[in-house]
Protein backbone atom coordinates (compact mmCIF):
# COMPACT_ATOMS: atom_id res chain seq x y z
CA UNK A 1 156.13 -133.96 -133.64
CA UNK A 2 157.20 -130.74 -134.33
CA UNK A 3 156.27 -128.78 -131.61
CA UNK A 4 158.49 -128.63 -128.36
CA UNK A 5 157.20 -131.27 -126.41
CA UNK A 6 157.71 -130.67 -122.31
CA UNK A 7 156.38 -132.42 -119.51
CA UNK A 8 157.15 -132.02 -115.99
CA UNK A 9 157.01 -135.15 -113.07
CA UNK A 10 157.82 -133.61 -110.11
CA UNK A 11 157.82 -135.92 -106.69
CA UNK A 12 158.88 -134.54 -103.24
CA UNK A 13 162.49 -134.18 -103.65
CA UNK A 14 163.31 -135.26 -107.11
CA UNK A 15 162.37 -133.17 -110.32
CA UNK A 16 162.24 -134.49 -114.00
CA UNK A 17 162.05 -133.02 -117.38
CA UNK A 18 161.97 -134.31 -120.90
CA UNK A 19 162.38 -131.79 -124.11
CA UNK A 20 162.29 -132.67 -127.76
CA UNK A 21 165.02 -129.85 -128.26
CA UNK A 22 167.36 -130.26 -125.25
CA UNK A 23 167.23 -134.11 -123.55
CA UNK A 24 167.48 -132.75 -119.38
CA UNK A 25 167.15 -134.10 -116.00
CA UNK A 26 167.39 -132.27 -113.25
CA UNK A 27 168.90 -133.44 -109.93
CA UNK A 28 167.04 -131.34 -107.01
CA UNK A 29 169.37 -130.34 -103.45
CA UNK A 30 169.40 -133.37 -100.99
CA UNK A 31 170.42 -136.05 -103.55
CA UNK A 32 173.52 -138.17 -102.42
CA UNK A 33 176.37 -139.42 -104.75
CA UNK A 34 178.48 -142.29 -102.87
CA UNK A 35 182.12 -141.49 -103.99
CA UNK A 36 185.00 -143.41 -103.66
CA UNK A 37 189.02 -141.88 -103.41
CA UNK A 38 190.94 -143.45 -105.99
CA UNK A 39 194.91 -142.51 -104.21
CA UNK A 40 196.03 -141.56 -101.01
CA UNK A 41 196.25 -137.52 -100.06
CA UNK A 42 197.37 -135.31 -97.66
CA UNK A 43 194.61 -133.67 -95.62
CA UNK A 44 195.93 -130.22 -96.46
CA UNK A 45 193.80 -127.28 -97.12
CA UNK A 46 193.32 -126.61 -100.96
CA UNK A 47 194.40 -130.58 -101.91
CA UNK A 48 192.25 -131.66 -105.09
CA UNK A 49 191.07 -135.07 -104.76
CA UNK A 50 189.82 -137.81 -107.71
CA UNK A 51 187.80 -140.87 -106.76
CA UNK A 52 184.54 -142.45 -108.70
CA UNK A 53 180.58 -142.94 -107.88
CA UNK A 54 180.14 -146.74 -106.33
CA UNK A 55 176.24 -147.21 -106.13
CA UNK A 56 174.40 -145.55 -109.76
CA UNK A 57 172.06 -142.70 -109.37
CA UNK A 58 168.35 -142.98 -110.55
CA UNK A 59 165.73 -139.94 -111.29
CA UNK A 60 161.98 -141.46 -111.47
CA UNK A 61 162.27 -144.34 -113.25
CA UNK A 62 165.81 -144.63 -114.72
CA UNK A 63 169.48 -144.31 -114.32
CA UNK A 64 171.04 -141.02 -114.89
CA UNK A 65 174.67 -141.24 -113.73
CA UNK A 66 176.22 -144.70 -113.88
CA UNK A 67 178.81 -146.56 -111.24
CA UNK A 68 182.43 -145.57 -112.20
CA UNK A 69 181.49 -141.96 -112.96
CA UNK A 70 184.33 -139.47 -112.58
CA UNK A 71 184.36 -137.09 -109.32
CA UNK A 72 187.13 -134.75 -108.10
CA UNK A 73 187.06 -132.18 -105.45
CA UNK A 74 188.90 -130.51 -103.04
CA UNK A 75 190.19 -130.06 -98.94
CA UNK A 76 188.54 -127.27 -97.44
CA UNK A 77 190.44 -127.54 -94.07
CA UNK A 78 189.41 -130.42 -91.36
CA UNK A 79 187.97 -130.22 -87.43
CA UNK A 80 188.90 -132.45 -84.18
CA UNK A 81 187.77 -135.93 -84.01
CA UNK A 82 185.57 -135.90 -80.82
CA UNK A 83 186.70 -136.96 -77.41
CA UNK A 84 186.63 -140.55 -77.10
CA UNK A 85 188.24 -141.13 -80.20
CA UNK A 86 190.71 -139.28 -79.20
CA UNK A 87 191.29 -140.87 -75.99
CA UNK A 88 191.29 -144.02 -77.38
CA UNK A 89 193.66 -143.26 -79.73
CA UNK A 90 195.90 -141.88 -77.22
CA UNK A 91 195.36 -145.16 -75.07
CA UNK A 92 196.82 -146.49 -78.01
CA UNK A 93 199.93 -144.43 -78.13
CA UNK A 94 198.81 -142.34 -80.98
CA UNK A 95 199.29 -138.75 -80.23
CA UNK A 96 198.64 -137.35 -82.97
CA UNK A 97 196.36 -134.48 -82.96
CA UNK A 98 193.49 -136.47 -84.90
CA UNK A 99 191.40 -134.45 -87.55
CA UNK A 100 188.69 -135.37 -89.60
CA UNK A 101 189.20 -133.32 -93.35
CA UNK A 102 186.45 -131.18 -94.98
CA UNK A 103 185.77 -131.85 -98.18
CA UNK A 104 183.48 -131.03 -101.21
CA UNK A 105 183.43 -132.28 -104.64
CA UNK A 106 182.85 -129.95 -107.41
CA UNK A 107 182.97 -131.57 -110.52
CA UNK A 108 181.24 -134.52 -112.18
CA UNK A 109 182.68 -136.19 -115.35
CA UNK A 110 180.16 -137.93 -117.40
CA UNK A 111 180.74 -141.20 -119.29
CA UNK A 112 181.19 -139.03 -122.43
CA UNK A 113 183.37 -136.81 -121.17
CA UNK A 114 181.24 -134.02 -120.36
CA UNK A 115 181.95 -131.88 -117.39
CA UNK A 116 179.80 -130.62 -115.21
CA UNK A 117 180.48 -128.53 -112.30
CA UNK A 118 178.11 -129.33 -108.81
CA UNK A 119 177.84 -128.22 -105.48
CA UNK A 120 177.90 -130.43 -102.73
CA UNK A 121 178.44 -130.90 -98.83
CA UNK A 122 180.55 -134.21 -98.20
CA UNK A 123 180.66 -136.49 -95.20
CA UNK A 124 183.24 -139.30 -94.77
CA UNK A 125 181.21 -143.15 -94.61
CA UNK A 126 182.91 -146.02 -93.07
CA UNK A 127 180.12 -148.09 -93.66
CA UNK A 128 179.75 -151.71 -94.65
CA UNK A 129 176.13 -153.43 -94.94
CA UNK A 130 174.72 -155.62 -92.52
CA UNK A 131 172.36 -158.03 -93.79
CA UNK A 132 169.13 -159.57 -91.82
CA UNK A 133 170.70 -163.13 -89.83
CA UNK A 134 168.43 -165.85 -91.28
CA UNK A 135 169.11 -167.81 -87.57
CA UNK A 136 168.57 -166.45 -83.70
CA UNK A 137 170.84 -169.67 -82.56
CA UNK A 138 173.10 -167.80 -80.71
CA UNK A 139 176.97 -169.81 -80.89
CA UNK A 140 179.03 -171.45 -78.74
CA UNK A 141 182.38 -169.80 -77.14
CA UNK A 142 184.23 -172.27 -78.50
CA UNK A 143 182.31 -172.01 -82.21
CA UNK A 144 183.02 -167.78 -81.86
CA UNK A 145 187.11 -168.38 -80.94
CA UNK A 146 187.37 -170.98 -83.78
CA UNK A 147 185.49 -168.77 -86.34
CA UNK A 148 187.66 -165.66 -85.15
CA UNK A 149 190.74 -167.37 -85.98
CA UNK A 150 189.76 -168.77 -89.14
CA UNK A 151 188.41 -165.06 -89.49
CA UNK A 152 192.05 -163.70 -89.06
CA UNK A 153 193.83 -166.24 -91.44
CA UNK A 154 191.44 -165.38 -94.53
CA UNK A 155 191.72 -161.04 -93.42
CA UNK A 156 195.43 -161.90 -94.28
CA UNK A 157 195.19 -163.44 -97.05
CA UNK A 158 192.51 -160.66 -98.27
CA UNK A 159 195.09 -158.02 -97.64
CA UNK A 160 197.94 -159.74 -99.39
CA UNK A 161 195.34 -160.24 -102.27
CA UNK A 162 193.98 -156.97 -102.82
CA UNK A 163 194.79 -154.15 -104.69
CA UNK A 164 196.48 -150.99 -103.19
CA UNK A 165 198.90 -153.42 -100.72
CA UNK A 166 201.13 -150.43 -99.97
CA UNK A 167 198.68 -147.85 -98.93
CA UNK A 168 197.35 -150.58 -96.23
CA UNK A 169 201.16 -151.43 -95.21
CA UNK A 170 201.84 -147.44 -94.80
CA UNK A 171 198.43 -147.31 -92.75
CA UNK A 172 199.35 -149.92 -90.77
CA UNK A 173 202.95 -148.37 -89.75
CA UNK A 174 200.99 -145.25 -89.37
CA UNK A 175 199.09 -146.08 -86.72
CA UNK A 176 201.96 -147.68 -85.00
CA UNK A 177 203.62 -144.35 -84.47
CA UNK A 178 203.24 -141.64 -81.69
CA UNK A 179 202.99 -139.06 -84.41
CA UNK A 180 202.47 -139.40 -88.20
CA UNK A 181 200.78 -137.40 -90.86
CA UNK A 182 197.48 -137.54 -91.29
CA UNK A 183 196.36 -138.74 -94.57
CA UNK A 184 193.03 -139.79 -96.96
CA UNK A 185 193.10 -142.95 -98.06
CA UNK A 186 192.81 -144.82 -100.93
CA UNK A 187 189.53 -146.56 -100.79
CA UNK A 188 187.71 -144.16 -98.36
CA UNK A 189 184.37 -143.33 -99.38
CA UNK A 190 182.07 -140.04 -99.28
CA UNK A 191 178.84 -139.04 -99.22
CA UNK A 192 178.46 -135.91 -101.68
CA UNK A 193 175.23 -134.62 -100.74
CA UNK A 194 173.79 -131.81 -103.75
CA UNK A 195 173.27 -128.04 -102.31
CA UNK A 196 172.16 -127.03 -105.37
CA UNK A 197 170.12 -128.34 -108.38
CA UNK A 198 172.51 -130.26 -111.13
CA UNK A 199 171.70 -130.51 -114.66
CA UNK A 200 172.20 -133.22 -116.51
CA UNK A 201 172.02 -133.74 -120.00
CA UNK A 202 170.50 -136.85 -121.67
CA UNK A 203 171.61 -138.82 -124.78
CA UNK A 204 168.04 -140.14 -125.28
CA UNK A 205 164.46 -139.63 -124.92
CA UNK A 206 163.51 -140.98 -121.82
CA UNK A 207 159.39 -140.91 -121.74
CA UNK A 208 158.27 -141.81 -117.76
CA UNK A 209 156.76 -145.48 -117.31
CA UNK A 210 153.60 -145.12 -116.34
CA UNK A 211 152.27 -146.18 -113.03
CA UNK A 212 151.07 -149.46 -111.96
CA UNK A 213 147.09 -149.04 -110.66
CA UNK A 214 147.86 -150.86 -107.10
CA UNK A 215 144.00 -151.55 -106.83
CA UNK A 216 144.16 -150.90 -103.52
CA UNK A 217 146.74 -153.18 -102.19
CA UNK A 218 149.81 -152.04 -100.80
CA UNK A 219 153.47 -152.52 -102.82
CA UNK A 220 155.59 -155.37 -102.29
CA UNK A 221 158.96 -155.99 -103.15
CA UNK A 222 162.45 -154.78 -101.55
CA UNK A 223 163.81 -151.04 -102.11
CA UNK A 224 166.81 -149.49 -101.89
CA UNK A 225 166.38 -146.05 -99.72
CA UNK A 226 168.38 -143.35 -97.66
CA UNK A 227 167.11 -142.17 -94.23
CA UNK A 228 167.15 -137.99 -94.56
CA UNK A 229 168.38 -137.62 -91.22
CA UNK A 230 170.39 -138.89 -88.11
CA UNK A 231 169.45 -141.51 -86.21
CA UNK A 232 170.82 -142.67 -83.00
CA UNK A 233 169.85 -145.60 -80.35
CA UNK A 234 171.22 -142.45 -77.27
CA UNK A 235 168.47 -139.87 -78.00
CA UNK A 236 166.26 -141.72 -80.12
CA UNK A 237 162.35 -142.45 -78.22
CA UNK A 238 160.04 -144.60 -79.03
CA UNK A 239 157.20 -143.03 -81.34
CA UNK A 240 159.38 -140.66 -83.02
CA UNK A 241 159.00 -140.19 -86.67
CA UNK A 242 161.52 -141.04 -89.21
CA UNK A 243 161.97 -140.41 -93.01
CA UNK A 244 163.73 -141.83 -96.03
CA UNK A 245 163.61 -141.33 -99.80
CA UNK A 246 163.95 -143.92 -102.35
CA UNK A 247 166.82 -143.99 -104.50
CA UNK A 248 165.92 -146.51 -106.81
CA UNK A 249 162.17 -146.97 -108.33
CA UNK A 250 160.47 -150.04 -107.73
CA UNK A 251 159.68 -151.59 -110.84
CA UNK A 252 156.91 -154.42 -112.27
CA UNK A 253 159.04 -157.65 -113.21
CA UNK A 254 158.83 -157.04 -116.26
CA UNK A 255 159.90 -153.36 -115.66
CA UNK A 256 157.32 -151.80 -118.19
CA UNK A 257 155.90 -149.92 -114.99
CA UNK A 258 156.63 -148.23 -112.33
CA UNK A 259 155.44 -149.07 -108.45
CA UNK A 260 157.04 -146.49 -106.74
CA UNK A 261 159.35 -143.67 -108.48
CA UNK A 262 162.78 -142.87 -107.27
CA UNK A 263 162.56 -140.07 -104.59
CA UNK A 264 159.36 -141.58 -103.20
CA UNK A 265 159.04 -140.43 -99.73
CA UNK A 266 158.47 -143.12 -96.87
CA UNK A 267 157.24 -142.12 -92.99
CA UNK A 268 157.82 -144.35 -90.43
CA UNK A 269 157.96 -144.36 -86.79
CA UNK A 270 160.84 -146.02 -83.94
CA UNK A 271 159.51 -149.02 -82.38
CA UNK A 272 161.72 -149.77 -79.82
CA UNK A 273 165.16 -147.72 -78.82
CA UNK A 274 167.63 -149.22 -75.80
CA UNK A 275 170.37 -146.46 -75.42
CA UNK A 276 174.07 -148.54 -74.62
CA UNK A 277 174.51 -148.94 -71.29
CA UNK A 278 177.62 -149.36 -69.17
CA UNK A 279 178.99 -153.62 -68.71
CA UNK A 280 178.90 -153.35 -72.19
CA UNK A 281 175.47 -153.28 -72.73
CA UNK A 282 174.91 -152.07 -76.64
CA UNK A 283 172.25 -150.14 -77.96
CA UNK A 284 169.34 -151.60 -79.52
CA UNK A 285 167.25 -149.85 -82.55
CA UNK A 286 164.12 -150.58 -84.45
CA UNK A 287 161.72 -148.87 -87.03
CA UNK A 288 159.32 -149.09 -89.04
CA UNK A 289 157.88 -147.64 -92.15
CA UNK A 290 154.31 -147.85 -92.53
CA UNK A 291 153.40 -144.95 -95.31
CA UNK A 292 154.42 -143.30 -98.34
CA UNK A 293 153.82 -139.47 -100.40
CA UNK A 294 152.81 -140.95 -103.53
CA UNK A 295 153.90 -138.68 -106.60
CA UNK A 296 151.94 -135.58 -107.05
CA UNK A 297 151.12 -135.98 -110.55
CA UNK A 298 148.94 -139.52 -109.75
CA UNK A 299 146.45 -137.32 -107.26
CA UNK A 300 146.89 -140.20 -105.46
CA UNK A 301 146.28 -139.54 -101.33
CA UNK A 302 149.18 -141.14 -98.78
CA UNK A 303 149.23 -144.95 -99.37
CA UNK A 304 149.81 -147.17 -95.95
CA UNK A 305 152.87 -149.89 -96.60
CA UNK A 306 154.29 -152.19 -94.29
CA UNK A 307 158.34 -152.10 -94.19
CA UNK A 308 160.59 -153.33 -92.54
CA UNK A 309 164.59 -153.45 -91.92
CA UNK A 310 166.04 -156.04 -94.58
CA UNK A 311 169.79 -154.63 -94.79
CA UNK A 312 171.38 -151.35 -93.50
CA UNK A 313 175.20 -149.57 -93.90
CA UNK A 314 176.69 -149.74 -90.43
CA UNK A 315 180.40 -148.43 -89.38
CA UNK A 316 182.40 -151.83 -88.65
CA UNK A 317 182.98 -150.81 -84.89
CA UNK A 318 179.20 -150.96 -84.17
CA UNK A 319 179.46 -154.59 -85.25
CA UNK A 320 175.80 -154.39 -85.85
CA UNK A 321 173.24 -157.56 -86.61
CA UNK A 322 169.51 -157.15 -87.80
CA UNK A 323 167.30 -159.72 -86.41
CA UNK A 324 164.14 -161.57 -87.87
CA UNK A 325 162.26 -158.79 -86.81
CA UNK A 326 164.03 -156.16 -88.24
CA UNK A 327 165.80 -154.42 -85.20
CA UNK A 328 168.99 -153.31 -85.11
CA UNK A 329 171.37 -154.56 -82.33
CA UNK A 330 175.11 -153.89 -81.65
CA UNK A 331 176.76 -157.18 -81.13
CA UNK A 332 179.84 -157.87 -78.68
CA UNK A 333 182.31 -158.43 -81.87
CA UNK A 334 184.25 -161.15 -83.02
CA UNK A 335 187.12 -160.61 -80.58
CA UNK A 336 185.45 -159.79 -77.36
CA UNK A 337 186.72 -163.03 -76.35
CA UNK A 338 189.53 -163.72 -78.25
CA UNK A 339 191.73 -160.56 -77.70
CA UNK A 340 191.77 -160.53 -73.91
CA UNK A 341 193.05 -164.47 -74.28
CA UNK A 342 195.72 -163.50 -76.12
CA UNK A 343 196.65 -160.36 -74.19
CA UNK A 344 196.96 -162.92 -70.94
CA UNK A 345 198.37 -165.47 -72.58
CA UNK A 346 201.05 -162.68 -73.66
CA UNK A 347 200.92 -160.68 -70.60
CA UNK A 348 201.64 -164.03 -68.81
CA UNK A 349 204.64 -164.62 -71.25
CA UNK A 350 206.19 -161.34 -69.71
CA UNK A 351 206.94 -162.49 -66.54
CA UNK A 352 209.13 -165.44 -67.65
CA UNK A 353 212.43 -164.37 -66.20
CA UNK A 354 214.59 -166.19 -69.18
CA UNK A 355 212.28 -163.78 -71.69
CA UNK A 356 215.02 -161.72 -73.49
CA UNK A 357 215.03 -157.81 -74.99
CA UNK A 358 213.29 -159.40 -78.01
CA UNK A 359 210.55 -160.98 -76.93
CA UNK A 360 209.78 -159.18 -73.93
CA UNK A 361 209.58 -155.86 -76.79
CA UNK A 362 206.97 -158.32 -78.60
CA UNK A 363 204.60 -158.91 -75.38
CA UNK A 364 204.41 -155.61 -74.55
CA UNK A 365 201.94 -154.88 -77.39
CA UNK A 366 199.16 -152.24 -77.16
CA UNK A 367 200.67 -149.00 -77.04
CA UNK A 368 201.57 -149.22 -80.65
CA UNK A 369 205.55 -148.74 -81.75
CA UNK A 370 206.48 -146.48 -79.09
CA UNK A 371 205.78 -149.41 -76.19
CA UNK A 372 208.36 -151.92 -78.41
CA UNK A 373 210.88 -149.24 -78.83
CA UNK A 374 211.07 -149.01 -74.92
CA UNK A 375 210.63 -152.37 -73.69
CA UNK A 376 213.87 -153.51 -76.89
CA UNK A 377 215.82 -149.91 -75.41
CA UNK A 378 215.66 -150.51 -71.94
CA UNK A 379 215.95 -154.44 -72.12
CA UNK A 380 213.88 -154.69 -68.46
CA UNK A 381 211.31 -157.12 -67.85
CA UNK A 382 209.68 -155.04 -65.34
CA UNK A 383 209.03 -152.39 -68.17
CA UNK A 384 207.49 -155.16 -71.19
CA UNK A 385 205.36 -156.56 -67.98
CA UNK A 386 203.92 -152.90 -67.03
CA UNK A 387 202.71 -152.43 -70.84
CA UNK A 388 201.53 -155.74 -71.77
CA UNK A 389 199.23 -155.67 -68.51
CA UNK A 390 197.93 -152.22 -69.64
CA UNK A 391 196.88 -153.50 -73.47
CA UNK A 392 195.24 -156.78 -71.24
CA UNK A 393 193.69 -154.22 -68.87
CA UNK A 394 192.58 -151.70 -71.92
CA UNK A 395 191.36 -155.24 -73.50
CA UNK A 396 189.05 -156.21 -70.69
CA UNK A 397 187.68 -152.81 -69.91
CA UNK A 398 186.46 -151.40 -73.31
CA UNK A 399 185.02 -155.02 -74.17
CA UNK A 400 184.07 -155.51 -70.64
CA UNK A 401 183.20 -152.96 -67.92
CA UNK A 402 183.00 -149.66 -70.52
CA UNK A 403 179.90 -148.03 -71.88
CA UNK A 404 178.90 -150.18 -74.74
CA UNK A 405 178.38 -149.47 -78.50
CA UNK A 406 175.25 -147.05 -79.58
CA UNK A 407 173.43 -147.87 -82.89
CA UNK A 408 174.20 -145.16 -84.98
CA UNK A 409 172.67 -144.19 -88.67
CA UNK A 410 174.08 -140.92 -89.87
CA UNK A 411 172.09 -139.30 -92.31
CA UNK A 412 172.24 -140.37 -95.92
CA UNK A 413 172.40 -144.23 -94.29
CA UNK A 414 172.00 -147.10 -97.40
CA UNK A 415 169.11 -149.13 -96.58
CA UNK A 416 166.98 -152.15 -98.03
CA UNK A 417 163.58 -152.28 -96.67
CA UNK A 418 161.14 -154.96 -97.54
CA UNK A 419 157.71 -154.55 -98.23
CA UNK A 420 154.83 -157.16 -96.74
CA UNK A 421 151.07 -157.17 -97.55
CA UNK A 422 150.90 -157.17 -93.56
């Protein structure tokens, strides 16, 4: 044909067109690109930074910018990390004044080498996902200890494995010292959220699949989605409403049509919220999604789903688990245990009155270099005894007697929800 051929899909949040004289889709504000920093660099105002895209990103019903992509941006200046970081890090003989860099990332290098230039807001992720636990069967002491040291052998051998060995020895050291610049990472990861729409120009002629007839029944299958705001276990209640957008469609096995488009909005409600308590009693979270905004173009009215919590990104020091049922809970850890057992057994080893300058510098571990440097310069045992009862003391309190961890889901949060019939 001819004629110019356009079309416009539009669903809330995500906008789409196809032209038979210029190939375009159009990425609306909100959309998040997951980047990754590719070398280590100083959090000074006006740095430019590289690093690549490490999940794909979809419009409607197919990928538009792959994994790998090309990102760069720049260090707009940084802000305070808040208080009990910081006291914990001072705790930890680190005084450095601890910031936390702003960034944004302003261009977008294309498989082909096209440039394009975007605007974004960033936000630093520390995320990892947490996956449903197929078993309630809650293990022994003796089973956690044993799996925490076979835990620690195979984190060694992962770090003498992997790539970028250096920048993890010079982050280690760093955060031995009482003062030490403050740097980005290799390997820390983004979220570049879109202010503004971004163009994108396509290679092919991507016609929409068209959309499966449900009959009725609600979808079923897993998605991939991002929650659009915060969400926290401290000042979340029970019966408030929660969103997310999908950012992958939902496809028919045979992928010739489409269930649910990319940018699909889901509602869903909190179920049950426990803020953390002190005793180290850790927050508790669960939701729900029970409807969706089907696309505007189907004139289709709200259809009800069932979803639940299948997977979710969670920082590390959460150590989060999701349970059968889909709630969220923030575990003890691996070492609540183990660590204060070795700080006695090494607090203990301080008071040996034929411990030398050496060893007694080794015990007095948890107040980073500066505690060694002391104990080895002033050769008392008195001195390695006071610290290596403070790191013991430290130990027991923040996995013991201090308020315990809050569930926390920043916005822009990866998660996998599953779909039921019921």
């Amino acid at each position: 044909m001819r004629n110019c051929i356009s079309c416009m899909v539009l669903f809330a949040g995500t906008a789409f067109s196809v032209s038979a004289v210029a190939q375009v889709g159009i990425l609306s504000p909100g959309v998040a690109l997951r980047v990754q920093l590719d070398h280590r660099y100083s959090i000074k105002t006006g740095t430019r930074i590289e690093g690549h895209l490490t999940t794909p990103v979809y419009l409607v019903d197919h990928q538009v910018i792959p994994v790998n992509t090309r990102i760069s941006g720049v260090v707009l200046g940084s802000h305070p990390v808040d208080d009990g970081t910081r006291t914990r890090a001072i705790l930890a003989g680190d005084f450095t004044p601890l910031a936390i860099p702003d960034v944004t990332f302003d261009k977008l290098t294309l498989p082909d080498g096209t440039e394009l230039h975007l605007e974004t807001k960033a936000a630093q992720r520390d995320g990892a996902i947490v996956r449903m636990r197929t078993s309630n069967k809650k293990p022994s002491l003796t089973t956690q200890v044993s799996s925490e040291i076979k835990q620690r052998k195979q984190e060694t051998l992962d770090s003498i494995r992997k790539p970028n060995m250096g920048d993890r020895v010079r982050k280690w050291t760093y955060s031995q010292l009482p003062y030490h610049p403050q740097m980005l990472w290799t390997g820390t990861q983004f979220d570049a959220e879109l202010t503004a729409p971004l163009t994108l120009p396509q290679a092919q002629k991507t016609a929409p699949l068209p959309l499966k007839d449900m009959q009725g029944h609600p979808p079923v299958g897993v998605i991939e989605a991002r929650l659009i705001s915060d969400l926290n276990s401290k000042t979340a209640k029970k019966g408030e409403p929660i969103d997310a957008v999908l950012t992958k469609p939902l496809l028919t096995s045979d992928s010739k049509q489409m269930i649910l488009p990319e940018g699909t909005h889901m509602q869903g409600a909190i179920m049950q919220t426990q803020a953390a308590r002190w005793f180290a009693r850790n927050g508790k979270l669960r939701f729900t999604f029970h409807k969706i905004d089907m696309p505007a173009s189907s004139q289709a009215a709200p259809q009800e789903i069932h979803g639940q919590l299948l997977a979710a990104e969670a920082s590390p020091d959460q150590n989060v688990a999701i349970d059968s049922e889909g709630a969220a809970k923030s575990t003890p850890g691996r070492d609540k245990y183990l660590a204060p057992m070795v700080l006695g057994v090494m607090a203990a080893a301080s008071m040996d009155r034929d411990a030398g300058a050496v060893r007694g510098g080794v015990v007095s571990n948890g107040f980073g270099l500066a505690a060694r440097v002391i104990a080895l310069a002033t050769a008392n045992r008195s001195v390695a005894q006071g610290f290596a009862y403070f790191a013991l003391s430290k130990s027991i309190y923040y996995r013991w007697i201090a308020r315990g961890n809050e569930i926390t889901f920043p916005k822009n949060t990866r998660l996998e929800i599953t779909l039921n019939e019921r």
